[in-house]
Protein backbone atom coordinates (compact mmCIF):
# COMPACT_ATOMS: atom_id res chain seq x y z
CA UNK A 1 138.25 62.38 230.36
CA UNK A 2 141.17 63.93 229.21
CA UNK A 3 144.57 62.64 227.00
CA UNK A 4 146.35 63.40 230.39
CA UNK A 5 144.26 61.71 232.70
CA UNK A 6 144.15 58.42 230.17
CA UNK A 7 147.57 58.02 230.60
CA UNK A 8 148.70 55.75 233.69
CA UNK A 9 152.03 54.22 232.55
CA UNK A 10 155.10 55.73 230.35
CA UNK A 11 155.51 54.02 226.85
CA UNK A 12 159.03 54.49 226.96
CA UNK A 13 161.46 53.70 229.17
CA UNK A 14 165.74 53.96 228.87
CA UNK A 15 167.39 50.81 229.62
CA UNK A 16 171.50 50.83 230.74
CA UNK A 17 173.79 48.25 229.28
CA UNK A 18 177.44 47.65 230.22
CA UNK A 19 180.21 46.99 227.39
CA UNK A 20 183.85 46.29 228.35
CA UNK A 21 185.68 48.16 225.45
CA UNK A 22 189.94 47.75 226.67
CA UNK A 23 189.35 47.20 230.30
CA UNK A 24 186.88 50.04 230.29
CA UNK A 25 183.11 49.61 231.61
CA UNK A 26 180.76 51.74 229.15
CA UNK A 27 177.48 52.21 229.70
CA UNK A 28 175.24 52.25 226.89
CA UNK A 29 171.69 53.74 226.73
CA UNK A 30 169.12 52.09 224.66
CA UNK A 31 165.35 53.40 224.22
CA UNK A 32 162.89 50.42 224.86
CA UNK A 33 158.62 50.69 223.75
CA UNK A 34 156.59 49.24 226.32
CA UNK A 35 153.74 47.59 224.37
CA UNK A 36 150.63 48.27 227.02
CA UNK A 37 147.51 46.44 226.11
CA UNK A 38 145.54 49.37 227.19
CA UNK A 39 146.00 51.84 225.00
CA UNK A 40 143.40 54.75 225.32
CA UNK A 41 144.62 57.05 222.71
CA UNK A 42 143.74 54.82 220.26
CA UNK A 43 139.83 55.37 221.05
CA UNK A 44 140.59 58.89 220.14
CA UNK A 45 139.39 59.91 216.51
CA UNK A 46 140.22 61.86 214.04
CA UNK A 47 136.71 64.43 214.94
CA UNK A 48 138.57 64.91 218.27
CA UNK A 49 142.24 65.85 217.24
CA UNK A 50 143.23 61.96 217.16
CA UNK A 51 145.72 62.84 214.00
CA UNK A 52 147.08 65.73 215.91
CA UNK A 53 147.34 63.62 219.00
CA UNK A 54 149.58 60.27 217.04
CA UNK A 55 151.39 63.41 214.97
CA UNK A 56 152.88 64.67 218.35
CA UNK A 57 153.55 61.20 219.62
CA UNK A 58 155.53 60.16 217.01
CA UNK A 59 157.50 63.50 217.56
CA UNK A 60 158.27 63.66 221.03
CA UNK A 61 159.43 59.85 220.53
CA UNK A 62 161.97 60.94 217.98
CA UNK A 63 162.84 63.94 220.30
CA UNK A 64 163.46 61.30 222.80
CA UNK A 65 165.51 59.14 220.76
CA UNK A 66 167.65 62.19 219.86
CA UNK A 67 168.14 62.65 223.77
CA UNK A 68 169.29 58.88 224.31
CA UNK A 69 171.74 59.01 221.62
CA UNK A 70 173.16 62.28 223.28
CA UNK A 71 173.05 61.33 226.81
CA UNK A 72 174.88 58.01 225.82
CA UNK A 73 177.65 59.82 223.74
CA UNK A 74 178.16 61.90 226.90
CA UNK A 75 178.39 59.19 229.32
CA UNK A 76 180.80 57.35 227.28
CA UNK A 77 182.51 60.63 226.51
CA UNK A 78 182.99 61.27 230.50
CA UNK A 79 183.25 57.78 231.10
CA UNK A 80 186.94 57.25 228.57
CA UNK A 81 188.07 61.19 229.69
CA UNK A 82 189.71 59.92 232.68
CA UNK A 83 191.31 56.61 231.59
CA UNK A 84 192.53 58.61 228.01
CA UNK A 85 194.50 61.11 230.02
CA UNK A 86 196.37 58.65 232.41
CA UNK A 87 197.06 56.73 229.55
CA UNK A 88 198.30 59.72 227.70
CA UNK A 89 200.43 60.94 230.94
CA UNK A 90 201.95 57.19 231.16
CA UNK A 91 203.55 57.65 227.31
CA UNK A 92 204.70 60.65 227.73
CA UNK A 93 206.26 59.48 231.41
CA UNK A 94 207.77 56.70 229.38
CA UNK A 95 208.95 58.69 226.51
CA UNK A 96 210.72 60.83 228.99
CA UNK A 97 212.52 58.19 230.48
């Protein structure tokens, strides 16, 4: 049996939370482990790439993390964009004035 075929369920999954920050609904994206009581990679050992095997796990899961912290810096980015700029037009409208 293969490493792919052992693997039924995803380990990690990407939870959304909401956070009010000045009348503005943020999303924020949080990385969550799934602890599954079957886990078939650790049967694999070292004679049969096992070190290999954790060493790559361990790096996509920082890969990962590096994508959640991106994606979440975007969405918050696009998410403020448009309340920033009507904001910004309502000063100057009053400054105007």
């Amino acid at each position: 049996m293969s490493v792919r075929q052992s693997i039924r369920k995803a380990t990690l999954r990407v939870d959304v939370d909401g956070v009010n920050v000045a009348g503005v609904q943020l999303p924020i994206l949080t990385l969550r482990e799934l602890q599954i009581g079957d886990d078939r990679l650790s049967e694999i050992g070292i004679t049969k790439g096992g070190f290999q095997i954790q060493k790559a796990k361990e790096k996509f899961r920082g890969l990962v993390e590096c994508l959640v912290k991106i994606a979440s810096l975007q969405v918050i980015e696009f998410s403020l964009k448009n309340p920033v700029t009507v904001y910004s037009r309502l000063l100057i409208w009053l400054w105007i004035r």
